[in-house]
C-alpha atoms as a PDB file:
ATOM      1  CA  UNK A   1    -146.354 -76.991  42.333  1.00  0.00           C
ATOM      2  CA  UNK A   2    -144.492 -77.209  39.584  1.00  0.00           C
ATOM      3  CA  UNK A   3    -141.810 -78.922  41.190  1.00  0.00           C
ATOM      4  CA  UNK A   4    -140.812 -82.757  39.861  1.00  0.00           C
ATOM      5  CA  UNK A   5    -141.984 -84.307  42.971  1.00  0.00           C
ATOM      6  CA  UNK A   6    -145.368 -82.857  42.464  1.00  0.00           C
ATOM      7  CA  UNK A   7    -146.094 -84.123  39.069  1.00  0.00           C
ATOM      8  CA  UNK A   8    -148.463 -86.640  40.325  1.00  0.00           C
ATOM      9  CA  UNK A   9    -150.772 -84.557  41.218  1.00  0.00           C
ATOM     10  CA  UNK A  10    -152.352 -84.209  37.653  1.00  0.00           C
ATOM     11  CA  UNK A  11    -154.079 -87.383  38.265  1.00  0.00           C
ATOM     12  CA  UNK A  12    -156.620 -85.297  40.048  1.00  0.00           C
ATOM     13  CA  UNK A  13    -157.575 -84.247  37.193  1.00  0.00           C
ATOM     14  CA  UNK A  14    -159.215 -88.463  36.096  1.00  0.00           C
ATOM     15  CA  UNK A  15    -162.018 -87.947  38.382  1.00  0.00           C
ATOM     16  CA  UNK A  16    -163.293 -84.636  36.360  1.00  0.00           C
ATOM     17  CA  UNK A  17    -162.695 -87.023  33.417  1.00  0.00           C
ATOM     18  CA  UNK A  18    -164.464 -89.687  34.716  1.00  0.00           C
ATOM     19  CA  UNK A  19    -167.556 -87.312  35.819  1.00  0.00           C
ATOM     20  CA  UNK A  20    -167.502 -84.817  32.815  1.00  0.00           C
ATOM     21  CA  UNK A  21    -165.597 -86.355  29.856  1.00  0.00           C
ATOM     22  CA  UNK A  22    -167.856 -89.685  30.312  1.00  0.00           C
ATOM     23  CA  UNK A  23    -171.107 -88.075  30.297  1.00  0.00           C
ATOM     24  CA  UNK A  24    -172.042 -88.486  26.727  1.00  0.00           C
ATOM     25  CA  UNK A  25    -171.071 -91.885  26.655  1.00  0.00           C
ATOM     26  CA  UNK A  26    -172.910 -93.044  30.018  1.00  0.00           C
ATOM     27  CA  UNK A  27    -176.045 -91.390  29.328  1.00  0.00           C
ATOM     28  CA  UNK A  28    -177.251 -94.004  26.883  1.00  0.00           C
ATOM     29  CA  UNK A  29    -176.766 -97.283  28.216  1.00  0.00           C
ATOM     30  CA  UNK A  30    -180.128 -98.619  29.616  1.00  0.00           C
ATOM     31  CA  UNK A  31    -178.689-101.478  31.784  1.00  0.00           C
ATOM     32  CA  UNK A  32    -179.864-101.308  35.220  1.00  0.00           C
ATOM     33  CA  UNK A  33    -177.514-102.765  37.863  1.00  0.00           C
ATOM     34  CA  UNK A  34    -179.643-103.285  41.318  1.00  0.00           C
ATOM     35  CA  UNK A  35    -182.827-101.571  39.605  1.00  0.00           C
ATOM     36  CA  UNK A  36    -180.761 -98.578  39.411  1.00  0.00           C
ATOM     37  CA  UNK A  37    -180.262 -96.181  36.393  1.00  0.00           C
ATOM     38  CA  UNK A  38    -177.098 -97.034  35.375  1.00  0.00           C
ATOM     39  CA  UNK A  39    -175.841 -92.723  34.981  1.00  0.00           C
ATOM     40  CA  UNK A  40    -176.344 -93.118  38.898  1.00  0.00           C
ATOM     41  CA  UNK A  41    -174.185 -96.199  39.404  1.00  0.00           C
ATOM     42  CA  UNK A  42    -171.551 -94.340  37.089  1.00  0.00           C
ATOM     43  CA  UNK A  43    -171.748 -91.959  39.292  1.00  0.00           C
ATOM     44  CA  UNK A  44    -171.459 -93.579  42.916  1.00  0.00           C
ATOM     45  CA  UNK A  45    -168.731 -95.667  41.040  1.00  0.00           C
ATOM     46  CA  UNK A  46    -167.011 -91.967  40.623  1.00  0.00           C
ATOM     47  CA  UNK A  47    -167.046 -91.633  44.294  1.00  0.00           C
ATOM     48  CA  UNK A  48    -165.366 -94.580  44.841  1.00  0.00           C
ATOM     49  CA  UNK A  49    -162.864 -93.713  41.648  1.00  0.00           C
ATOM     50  CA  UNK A  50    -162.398 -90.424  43.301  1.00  0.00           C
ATOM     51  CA  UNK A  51    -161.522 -91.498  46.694  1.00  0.00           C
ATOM     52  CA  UNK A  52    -159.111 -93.928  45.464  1.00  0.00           C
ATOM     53  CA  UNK A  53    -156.920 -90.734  43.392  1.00  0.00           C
ATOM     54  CA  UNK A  54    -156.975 -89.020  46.453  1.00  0.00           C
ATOM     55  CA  UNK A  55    -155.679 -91.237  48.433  1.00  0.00           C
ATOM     56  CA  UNK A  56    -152.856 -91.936  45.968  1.00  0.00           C
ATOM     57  CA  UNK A  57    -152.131 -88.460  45.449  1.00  0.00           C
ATOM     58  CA  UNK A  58    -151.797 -87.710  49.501  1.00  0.00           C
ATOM     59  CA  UNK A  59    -149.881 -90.913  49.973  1.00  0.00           C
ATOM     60  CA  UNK A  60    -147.517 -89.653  47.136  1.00  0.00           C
ATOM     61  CA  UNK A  61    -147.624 -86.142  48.598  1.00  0.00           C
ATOM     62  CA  UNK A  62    -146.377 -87.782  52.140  1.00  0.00           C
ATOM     63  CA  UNK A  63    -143.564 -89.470  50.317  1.00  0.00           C
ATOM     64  CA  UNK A  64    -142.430 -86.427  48.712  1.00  0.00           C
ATOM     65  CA  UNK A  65    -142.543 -84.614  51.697  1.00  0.00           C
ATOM     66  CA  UNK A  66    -140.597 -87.054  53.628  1.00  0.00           C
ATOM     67  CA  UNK A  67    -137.869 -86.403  51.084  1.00  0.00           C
ATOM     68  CA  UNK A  68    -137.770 -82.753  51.383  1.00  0.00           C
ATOM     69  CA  UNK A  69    -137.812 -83.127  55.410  1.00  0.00           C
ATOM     70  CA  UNK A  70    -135.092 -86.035  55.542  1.00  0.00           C
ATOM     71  CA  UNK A  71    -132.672 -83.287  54.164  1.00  0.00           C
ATOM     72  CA  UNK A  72    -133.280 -81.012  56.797  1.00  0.00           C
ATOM     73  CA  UNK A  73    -132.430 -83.296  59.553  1.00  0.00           C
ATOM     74  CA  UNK A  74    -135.062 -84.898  62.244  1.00  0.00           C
ATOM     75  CA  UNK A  75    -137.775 -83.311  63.101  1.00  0.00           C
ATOM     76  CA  UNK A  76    -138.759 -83.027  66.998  1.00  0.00           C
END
């Protein structure tokens, strides 16, 4: 992992940010989008966050891969 072409994976670490690090900053604001609590919609907005770095990360993970496996010659 602590290879070059794995560097990208410390954007895993935004969603903890975004859940944890935000917290005190969230937990005030009394706007209510769709008569919700607006710490929930922070939080289902953190799902969506989340799913999104994940998806980067694996696409980048495939691409790096693909290098390592292009040097090795076809695969059957």
């Amino acid at each position: 992992m602590t290879d070059r072409r794995y560097r990208h994976r410390w954007l895993l670490l935004l969603p903890f940010l975004w859940q944890v690090g935000a917290v005190p900053l969230v937990n005030d604001i009394a706007w209510r989008p769709f008569s919700l609590p607006f710490p929930m919609v922070w939080q289902m907005l953190g799902i969506l966050f989340t799913t999104a770095i994940i998806a980067v990360v694996f696409a980048l993970d495939e691409k790096a891969e693909r290098g390592d496996s292009g040097a090795d010659g076809p695969t059957p």
